[in-house]
Protein backbone atom coordinates (compact mmCIF):
# COMPACT_ATOMS: atom_id res chain seq x y z
CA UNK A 1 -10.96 28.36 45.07
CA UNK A 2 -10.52 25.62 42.09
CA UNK A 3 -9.23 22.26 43.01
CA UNK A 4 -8.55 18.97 40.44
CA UNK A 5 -9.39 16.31 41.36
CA UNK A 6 -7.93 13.09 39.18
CA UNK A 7 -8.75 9.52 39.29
CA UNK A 8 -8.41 6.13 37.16
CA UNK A 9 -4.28 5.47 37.44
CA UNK A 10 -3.34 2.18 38.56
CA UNK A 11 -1.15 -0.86 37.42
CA UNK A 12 -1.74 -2.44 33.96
CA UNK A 13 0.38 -4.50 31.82
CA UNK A 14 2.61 -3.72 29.03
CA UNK A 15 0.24 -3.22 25.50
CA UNK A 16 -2.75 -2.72 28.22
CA UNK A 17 -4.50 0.53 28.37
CA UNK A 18 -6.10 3.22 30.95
CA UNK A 19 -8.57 5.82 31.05
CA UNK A 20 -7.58 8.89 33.28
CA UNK A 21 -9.79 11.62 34.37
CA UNK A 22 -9.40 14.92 36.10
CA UNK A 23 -13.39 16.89 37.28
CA UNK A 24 -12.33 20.59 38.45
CA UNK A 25 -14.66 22.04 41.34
CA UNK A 26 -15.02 25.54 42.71
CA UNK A 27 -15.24 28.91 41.30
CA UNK A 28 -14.79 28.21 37.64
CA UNK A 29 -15.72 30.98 34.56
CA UNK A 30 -14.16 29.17 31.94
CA UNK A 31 -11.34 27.09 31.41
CA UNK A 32 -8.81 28.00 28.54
CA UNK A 33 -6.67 25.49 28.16
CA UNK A 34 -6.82 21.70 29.81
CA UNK A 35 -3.67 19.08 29.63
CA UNK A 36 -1.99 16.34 31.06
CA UNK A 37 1.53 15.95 32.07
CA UNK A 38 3.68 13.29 33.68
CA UNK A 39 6.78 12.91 35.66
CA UNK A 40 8.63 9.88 36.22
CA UNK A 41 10.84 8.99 38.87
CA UNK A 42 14.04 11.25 38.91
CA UNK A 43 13.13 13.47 36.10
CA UNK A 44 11.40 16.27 35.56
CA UNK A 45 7.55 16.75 34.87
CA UNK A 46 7.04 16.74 30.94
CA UNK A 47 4.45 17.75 28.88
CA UNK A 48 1.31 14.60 27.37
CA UNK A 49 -1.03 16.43 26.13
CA UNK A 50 -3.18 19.74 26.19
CA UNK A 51 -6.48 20.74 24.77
CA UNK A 52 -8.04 23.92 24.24
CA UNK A 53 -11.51 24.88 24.75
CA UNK A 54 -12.33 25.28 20.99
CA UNK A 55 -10.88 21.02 20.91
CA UNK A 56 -7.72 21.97 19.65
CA UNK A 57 -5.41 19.28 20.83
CA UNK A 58 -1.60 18.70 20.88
CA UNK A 59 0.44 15.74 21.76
CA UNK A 60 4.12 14.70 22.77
CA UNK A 61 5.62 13.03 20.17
CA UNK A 62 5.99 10.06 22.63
CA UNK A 63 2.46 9.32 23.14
CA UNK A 64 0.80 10.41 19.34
CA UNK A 65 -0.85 7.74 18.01
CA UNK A 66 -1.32 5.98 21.46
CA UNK A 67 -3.00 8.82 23.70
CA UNK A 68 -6.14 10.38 23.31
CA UNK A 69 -7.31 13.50 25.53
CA UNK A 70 -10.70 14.57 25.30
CA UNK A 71 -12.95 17.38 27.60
CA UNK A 72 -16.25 18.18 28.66
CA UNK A 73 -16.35 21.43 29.20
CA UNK A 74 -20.03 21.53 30.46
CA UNK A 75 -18.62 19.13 33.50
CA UNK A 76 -15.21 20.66 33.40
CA UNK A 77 -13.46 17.49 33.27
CA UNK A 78 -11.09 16.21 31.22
CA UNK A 79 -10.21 12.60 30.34
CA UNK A 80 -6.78 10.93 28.85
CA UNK A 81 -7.44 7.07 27.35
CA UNK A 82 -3.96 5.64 26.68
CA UNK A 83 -3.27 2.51 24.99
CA UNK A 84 -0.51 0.32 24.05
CA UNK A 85 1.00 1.30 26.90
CA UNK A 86 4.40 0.64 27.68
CA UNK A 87 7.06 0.81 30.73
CA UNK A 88 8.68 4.10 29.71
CA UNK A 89 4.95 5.61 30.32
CA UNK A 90 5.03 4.80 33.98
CA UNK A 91 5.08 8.08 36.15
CA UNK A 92 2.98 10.19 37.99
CA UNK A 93 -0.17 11.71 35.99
CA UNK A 94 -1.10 15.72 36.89
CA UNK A 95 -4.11 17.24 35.23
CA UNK A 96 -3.46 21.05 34.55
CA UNK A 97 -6.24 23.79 33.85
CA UNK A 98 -5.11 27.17 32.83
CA UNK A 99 -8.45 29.30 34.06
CA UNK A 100 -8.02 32.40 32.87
CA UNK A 101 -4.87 33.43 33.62
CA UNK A 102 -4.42 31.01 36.53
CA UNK A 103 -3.01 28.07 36.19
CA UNK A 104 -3.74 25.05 38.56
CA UNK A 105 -2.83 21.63 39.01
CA UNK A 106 -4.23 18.26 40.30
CA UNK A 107 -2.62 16.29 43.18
CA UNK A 108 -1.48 13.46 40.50
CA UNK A 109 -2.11 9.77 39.95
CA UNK A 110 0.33 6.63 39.88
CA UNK A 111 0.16 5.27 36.50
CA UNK A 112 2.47 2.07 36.42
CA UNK A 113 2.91 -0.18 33.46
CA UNK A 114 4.27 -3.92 33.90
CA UNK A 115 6.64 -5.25 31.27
């Protein structure tokens, strides 16, 4: 079993900044492919950003520039720091880890930004 565990959401003000983190646990190989994603109230989950396990990374165009995911992969954990934040970036945070050819997700954590 492989479970995510994230942590670090939590209120901040607009132009403020955050540091998320998501430490997987359990029977873990290797882990392809690690990203965030976000889903604000009434729509659907969307796509932050993903990194691979050779540090390839990829952003939404909405957060380049502002967003920067990172991973350890020798503590399976990856980390989002996010800056200038503003409003429209207030939804629910889910770590995803794609191990192998399963694909799992964290629980999620409230990120809410103040204008």
């Amino acid at each position: 079993q492989v479970q995510l565990v994230e942590s670090g959401g939590g209120l901040v003000q607009t132009g403020g900044s955050l540091r998320l983190s998501c430490a997987a646990s359990g029977n873990i190989f290797s882990i392809n492919v690690m990203g965030w994603y976000r889903q604000a109230p009434g729509k659907q989950r969307e796509f932050v950003a993903t990194i691979t396990s050779g540090g390839t990374t990829n952003y939404a165009d909405s957060v380049k520039g502002r967003f920067t995911i990172s991973r350890d992969n020798a503590k399976n954990t990856v980390a989002l720091q996010m800056s200038s934040l503003k409003p429209e970036d207030t939804a629910v945070y889910y770590c995803r880890m794609i191990i192998r050819t399963s694909d799992y997700w964290g629980q999620g954590t409230q990120v809410t930004v103040s204008s």
